[in-house]
Protein backbone atom coordinates (compact mmCIF):
# COMPACT_ATOMS: atom_id res chain seq x y z
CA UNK A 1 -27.64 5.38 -8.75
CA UNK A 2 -27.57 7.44 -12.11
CA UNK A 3 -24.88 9.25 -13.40
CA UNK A 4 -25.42 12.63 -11.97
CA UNK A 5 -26.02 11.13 -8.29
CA UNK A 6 -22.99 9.03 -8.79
CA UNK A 7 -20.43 12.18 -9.46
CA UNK A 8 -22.99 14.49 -7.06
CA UNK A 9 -21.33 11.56 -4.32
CA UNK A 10 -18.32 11.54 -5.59
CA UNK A 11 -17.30 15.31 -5.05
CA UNK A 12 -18.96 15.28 -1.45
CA UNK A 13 -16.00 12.52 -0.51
CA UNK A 14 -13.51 14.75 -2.14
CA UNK A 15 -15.09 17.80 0.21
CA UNK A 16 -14.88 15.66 3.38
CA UNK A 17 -11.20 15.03 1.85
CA UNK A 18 -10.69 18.63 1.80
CA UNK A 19 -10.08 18.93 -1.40
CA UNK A 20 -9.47 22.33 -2.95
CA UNK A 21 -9.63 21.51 -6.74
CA UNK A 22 -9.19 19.23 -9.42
CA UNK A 23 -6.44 19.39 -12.11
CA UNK A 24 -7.73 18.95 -15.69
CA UNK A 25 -4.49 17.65 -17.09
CA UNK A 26 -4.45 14.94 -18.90
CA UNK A 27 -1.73 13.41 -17.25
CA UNK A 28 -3.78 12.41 -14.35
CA UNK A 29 -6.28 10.54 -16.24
CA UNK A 30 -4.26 8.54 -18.88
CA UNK A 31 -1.07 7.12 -17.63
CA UNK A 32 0.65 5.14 -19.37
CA UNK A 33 4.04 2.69 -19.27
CA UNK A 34 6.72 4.84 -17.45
CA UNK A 35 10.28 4.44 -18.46
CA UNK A 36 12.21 2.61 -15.96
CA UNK A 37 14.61 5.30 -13.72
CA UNK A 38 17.77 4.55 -12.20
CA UNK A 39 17.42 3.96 -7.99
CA UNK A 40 20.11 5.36 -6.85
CA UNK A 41 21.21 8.59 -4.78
CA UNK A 42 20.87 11.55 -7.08
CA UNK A 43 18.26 10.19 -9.10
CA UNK A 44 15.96 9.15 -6.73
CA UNK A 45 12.64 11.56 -6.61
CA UNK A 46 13.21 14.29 -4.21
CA UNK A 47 11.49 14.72 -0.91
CA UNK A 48 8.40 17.05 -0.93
CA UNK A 49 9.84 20.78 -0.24
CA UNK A 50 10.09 21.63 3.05
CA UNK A 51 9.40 18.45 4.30
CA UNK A 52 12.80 15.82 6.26
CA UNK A 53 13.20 12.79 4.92
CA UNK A 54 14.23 10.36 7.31
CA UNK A 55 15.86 7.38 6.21
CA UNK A 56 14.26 4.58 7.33
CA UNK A 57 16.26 1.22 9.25
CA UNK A 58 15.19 -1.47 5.75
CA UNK A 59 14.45 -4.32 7.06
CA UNK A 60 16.44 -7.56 5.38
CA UNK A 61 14.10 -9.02 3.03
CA UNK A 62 15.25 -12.91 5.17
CA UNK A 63 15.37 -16.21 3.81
CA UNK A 64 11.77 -17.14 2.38
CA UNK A 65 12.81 -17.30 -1.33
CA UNK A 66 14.03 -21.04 -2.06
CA UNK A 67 14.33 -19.66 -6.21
CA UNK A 68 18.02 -19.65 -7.33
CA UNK A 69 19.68 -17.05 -7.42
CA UNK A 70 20.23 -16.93 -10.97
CA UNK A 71 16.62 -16.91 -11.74
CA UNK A 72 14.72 -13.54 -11.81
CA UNK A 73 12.09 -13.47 -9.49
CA UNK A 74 8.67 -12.10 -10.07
CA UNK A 75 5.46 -12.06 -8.72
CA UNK A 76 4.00 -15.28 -10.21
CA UNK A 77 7.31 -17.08 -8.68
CA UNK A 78 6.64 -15.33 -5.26
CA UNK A 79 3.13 -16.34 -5.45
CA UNK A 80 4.46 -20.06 -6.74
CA UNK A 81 6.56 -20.10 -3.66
CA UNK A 82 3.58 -19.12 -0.97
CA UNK A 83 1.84 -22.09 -2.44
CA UNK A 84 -0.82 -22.99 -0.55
CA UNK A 85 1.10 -22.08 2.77
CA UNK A 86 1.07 -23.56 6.24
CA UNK A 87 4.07 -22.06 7.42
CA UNK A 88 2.30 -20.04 10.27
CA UNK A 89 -1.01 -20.52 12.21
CA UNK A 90 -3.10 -18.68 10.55
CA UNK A 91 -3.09 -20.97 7.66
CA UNK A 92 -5.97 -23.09 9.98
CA UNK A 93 -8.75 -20.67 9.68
CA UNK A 94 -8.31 -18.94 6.60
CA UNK A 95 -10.58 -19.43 3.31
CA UNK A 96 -7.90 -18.28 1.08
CA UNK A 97 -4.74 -16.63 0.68
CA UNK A 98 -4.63 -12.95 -0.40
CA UNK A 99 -1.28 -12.69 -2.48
CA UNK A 100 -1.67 -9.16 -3.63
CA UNK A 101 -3.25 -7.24 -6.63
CA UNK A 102 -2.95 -4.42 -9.01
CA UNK A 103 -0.09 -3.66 -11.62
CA UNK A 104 3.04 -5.47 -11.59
CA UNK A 105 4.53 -2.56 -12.78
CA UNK A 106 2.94 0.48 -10.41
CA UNK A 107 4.46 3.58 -9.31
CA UNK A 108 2.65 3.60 -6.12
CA UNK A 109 2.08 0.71 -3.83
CA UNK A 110 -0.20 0.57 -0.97
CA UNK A 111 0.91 -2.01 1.87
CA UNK A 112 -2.14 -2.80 4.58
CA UNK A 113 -2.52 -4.71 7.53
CA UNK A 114 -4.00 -8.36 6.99
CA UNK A 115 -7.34 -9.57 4.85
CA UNK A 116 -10.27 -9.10 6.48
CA UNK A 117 -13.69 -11.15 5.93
CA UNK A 118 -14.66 -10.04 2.52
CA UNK A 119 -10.95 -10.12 1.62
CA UNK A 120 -10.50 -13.91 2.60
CA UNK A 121 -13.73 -15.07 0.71
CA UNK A 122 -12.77 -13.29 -2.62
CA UNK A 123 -9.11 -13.62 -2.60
CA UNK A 124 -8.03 -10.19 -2.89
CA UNK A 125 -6.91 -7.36 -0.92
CA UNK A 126 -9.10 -4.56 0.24
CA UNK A 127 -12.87 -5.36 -0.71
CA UNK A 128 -14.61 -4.48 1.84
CA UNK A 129 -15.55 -0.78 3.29
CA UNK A 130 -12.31 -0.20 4.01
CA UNK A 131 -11.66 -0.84 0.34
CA UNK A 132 -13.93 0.86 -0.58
CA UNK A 133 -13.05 3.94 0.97
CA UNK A 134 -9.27 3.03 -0.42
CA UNK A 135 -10.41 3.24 -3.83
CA UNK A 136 -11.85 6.84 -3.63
CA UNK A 137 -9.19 7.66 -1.82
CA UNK A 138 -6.63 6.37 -5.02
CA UNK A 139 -9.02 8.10 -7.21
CA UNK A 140 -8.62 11.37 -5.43
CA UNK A 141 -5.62 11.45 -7.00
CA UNK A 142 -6.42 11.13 -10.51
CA UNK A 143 -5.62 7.24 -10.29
CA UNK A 144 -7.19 3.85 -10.75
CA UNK A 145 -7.29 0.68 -8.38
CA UNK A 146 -5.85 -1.02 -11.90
CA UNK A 147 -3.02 1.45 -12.09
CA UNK A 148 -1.35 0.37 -8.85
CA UNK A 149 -0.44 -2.24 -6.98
CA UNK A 150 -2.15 -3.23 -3.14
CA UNK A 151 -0.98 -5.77 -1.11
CA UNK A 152 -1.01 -6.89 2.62
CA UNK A 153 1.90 -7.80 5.15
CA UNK A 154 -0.49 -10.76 6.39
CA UNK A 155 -1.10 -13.22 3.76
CA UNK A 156 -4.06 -14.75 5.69
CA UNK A 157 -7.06 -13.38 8.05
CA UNK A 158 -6.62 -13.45 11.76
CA UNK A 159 -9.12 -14.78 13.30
CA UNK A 160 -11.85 -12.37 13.93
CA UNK A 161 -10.13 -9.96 12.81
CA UNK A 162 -7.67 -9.97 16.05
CA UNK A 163 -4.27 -8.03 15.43
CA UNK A 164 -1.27 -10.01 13.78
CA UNK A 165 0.72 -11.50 15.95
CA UNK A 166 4.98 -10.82 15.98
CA UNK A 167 5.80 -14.81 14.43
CA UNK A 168 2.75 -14.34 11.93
CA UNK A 169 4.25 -10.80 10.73
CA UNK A 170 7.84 -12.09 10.79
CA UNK A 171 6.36 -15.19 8.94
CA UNK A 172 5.05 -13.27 6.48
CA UNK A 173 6.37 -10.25 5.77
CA UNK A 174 9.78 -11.67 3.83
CA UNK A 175 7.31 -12.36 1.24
CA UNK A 176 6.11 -8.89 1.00
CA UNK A 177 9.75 -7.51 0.74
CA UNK A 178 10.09 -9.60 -2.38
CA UNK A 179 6.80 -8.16 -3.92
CA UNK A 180 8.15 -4.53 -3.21
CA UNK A 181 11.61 -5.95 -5.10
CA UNK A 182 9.92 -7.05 -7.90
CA UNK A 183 7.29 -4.46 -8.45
CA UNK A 184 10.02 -1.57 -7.50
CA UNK A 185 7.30 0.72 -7.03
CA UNK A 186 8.66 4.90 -6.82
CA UNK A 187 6.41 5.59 -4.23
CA UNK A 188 5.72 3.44 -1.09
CA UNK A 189 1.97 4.12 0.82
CA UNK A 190 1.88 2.20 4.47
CA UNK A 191 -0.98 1.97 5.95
CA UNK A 192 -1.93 2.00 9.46
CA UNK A 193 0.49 0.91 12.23
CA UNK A 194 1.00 -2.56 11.20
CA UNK A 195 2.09 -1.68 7.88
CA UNK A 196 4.62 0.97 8.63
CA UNK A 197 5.92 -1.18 11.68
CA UNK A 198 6.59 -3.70 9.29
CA UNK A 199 8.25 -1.29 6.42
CA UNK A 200 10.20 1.21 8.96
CA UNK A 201 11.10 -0.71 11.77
CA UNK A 202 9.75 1.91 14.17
CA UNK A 203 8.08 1.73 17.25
CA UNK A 204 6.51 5.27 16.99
CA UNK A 205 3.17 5.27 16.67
CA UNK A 206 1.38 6.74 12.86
CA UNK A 207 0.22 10.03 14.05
CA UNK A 208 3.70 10.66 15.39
CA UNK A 209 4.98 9.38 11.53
CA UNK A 210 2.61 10.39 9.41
CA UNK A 211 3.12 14.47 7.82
CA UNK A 212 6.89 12.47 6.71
CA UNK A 213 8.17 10.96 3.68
CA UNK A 214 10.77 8.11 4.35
CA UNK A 215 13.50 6.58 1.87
CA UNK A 216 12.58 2.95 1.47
CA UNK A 217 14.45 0.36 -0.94
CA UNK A 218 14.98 2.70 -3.50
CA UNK A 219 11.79 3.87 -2.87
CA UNK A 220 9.73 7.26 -0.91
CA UNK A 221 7.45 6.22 1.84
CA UNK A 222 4.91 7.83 2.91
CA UNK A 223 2.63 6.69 6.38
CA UNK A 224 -0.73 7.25 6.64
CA UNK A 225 -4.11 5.73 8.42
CA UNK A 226 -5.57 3.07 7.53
CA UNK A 227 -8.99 3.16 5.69
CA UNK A 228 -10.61 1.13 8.48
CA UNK A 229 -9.40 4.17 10.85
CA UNK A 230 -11.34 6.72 8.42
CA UNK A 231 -14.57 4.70 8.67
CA UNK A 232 -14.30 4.84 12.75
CA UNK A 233 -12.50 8.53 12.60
CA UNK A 234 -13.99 10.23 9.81
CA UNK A 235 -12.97 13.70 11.44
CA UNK A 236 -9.13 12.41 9.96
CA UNK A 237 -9.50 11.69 6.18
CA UNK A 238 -7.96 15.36 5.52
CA UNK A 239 -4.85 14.33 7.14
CA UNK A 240 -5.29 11.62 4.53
CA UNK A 241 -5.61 13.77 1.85
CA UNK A 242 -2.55 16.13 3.17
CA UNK A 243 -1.11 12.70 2.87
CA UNK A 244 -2.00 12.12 -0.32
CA UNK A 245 -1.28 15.39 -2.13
CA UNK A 246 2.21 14.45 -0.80
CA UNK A 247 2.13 11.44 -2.97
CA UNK A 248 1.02 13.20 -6.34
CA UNK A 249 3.60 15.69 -5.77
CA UNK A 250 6.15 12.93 -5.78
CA UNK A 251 4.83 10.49 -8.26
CA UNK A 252 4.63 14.01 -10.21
């Protein structure tokens, strides 16, 4: 694909989006370090006018960190302590564990669902279609995959794909609350059902959630569908992109 058929296919995904425009500002296409911000009440970014935000139930981040306590964690020590895990079941089918990937440093954080097949051979999250599809969807924003930060509540690939199971998620998901510590990301992107069922605690399904932005560890959260959702329901990606303008406003 040349140049010109390559941005000619680019646009057409931002007009399935529903885009109405791109911004020109510079801001959007070189970003660099941003000065750390306190993450506390007043100084937290405000909600997106005229929309509630909820706070969320936070989930206790448990007991999965064995690093004392006067010993800053980080990712590489999270990833240390994962090792080659067998803590769960899903440890006996997998090809490789799929810690996470991005900046360690991002303003926005995605959180999916679990690795699928291309995501268990190569070792990192969100490869695939779905992937894909998520990396258009971060660039519809002005953004790079390299600019922020993607992970996965499941560490490891159900089998065929299957939904993860309550044990696996409550297995694994301590791990991804230390990740969000660490990264302290200012904007918080969950999605599909798995992922915000994890992060809010909620039994409401994502179209009833999604349209909100949450506080979240310091953080705003914002639900939305999962990639995989877009490639079966491509008749929703502007609710994805109403979504997503939410996001630019607040990382804005």
């Amino acid at each position: 694909m040349n140049r010109r058929d390559a941005l000619t296919a680019h646009l057409e995904f931002f007009e399935e989006l529903g885009a109405e425009g791109f911004s020109r500002d510079p801001a959007w296409r070189f970003r660099g370090p941003v000065p750390a911000e306190p993450r506390s009440g007043a100084n937290e970014p405000a909600p997106v006018a005229n929309e509630p935000a909820p706070v969320a139930n936070e989930p206790a981040p448990g007991a999965a960190s064995s690093t004392d306590a006067t010993t800053p964690n980080t990712l590489t020590r999270i990833r240390e302590e994962l090792g080659d895990c067998t803590r769960c079941k899903l440890h006996q089918g997998r090809t490789t564990l799929v810690f996470g990937v991005g900046r360690p440093d991002a303003d926005l954080l995605f959180v999916g669902e679990a690795p699928g097949r291309d995501e268990d051979q190569q070792g990192e999250p969100f490869v695939g279609r779905a992937g894909q599809l998520l990396t258009k969807i971060i660039e519809s924003i002005g953004l790079t995959r390299d600019q922020v930060y993607i992970a996965n509540v499941i560490k490891c690939r159900p089998p065929n794909n299957r939904n993860p199971e309550l044990d696996e998620v409550r297995t694994c998901e301590p791990f991804l609350f230390q990740q969000l510590d660490v990264i302290r990301p200012r904007v918080v992107v969950a999605l599909g059902a798995f992922a915000v069922r994890t992060l809010l605690g909620s039994d409401q399904s994502i179209s009833q959630l999604r349209g909100q932005v949450f506080d979240y560890r310091g953080a705003k959260l914002v639900p939305t569908f999962h990639p995989a959702f877009l490639l079966r329901s491509p008749d929703r990606k502007r609710d994805v992109w109403e979504d997503m303008k939410k996001v630019r406003a607040l990382l804005a």
